[in-house]
C-alpha atoms as a PDB file:
ATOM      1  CA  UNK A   1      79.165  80.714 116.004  1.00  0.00           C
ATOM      2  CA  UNK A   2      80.340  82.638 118.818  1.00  0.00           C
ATOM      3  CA  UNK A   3      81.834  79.995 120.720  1.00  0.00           C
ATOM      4  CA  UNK A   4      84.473  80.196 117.898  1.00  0.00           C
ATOM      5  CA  UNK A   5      85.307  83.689 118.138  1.00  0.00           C
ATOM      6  CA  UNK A   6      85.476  83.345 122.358  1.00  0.00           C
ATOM      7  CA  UNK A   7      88.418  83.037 124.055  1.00  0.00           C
ATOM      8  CA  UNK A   8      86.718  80.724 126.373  1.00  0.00           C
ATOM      9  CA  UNK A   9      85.924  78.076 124.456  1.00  0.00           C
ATOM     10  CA  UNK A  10      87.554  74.593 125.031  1.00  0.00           C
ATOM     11  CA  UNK A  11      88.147  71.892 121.902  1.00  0.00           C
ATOM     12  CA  UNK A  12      87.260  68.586 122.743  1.00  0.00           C
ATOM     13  CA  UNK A  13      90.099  66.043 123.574  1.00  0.00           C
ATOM     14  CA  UNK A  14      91.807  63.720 120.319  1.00  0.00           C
ATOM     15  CA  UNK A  15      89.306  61.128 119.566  1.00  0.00           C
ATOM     16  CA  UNK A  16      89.743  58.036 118.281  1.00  0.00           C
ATOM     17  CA  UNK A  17      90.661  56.516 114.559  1.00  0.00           C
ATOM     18  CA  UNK A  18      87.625  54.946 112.993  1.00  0.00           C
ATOM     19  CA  UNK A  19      88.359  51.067 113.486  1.00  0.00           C
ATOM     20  CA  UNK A  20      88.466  50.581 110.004  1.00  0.00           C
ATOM     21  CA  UNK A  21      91.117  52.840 108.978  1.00  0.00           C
ATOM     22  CA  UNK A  22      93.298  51.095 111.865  1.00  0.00           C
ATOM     23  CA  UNK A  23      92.544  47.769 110.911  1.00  0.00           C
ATOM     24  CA  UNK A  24      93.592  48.595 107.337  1.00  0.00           C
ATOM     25  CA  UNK A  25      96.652  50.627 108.452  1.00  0.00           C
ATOM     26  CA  UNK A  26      97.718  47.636 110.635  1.00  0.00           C
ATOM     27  CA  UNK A  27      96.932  45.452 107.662  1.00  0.00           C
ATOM     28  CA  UNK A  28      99.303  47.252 105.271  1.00  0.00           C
ATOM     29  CA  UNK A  29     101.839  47.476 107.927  1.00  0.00           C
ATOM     30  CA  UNK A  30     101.802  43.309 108.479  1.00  0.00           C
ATOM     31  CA  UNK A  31     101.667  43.273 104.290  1.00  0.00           C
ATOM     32  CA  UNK A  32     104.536  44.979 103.706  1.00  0.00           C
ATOM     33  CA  UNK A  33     106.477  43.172 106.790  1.00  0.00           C
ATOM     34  CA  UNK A  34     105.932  39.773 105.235  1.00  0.00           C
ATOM     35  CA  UNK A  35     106.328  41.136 101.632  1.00  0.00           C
ATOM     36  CA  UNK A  36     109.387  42.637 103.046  1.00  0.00           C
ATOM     37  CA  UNK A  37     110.460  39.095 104.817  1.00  0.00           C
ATOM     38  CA  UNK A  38     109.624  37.093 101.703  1.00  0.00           C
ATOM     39  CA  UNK A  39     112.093  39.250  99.708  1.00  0.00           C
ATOM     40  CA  UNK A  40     115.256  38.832 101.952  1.00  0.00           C
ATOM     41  CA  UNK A  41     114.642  35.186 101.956  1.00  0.00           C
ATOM     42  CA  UNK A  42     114.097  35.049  97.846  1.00  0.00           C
ATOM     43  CA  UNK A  43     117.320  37.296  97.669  1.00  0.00           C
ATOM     44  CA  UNK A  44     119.445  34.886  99.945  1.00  0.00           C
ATOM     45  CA  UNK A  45     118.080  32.089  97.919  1.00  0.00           C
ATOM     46  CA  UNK A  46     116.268  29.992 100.867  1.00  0.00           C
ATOM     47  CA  UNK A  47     113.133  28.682 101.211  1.00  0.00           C
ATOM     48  CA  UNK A  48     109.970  30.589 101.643  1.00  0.00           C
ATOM     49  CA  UNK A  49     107.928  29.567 104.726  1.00  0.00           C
ATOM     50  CA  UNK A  50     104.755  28.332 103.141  1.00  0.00           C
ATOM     51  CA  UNK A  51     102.956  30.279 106.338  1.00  0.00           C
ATOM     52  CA  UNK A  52     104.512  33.654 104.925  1.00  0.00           C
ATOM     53  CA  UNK A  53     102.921  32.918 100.890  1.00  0.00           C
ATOM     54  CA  UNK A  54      99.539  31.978 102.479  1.00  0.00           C
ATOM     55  CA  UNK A  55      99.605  35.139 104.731  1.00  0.00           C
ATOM     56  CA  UNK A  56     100.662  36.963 101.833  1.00  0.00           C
ATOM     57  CA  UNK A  57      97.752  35.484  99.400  1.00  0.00           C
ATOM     58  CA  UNK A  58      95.269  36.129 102.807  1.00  0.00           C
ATOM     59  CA  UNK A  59      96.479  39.975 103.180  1.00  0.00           C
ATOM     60  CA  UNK A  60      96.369  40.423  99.198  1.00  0.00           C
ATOM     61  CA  UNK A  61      92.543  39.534  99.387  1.00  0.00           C
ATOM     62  CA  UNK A  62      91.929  41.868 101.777  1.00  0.00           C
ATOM     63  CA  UNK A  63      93.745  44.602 100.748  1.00  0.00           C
ATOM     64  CA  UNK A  64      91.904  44.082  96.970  1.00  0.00           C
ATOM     65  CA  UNK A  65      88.706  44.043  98.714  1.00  0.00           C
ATOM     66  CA  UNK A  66      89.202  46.921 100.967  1.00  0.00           C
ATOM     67  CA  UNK A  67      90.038  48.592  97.816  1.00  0.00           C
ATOM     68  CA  UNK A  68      86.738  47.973  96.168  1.00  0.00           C
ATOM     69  CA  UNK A  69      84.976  48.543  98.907  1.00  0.00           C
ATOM     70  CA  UNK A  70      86.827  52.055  98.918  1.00  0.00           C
ATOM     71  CA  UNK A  71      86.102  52.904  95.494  1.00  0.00           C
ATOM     72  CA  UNK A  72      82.624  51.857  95.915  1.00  0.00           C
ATOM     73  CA  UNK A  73      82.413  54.238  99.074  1.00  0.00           C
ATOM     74  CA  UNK A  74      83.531  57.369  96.640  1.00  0.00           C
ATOM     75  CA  UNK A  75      81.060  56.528  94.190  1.00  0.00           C
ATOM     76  CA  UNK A  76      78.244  56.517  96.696  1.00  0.00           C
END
């Protein structure tokens, strides 16, 4: 307790983000970069890469069961 109320006392460096929460942040990022892609493309009214709908349907699945497991998390 007194290390808190000394002058002399150093704070550890930054850590890291838990893997997790960067995986998912990265996840959302791609999501919304192909959801965003996908939507330019429907609005100019040309095709939709079929690699862009199954990355879409593959990031959707994630993202619904990252979800759950979330929710389950806060229940626990």
């Amino acid at each position: 307790m007194n290390d808190f109320l000394n002058d002399n006392y150093i704070k550890p460096p930054l850590g890291l983000i838990p893997k997790r929460f960067y995986d998912q942040r990265v996840k959302v990022e791609r999501f919304n970069e192909v959801c965003g892609a996908i939507a330019r493309y429907y609005d100019a009214r040309l095709k939709i890469k079929i690699e862009w709908i199954e990355e879409y349907n593959e990031l959707v699945d994630y993202m619904n069961k990252s979800e759950r497991e979330e929710r389950l998390r806060e229940v626990y």
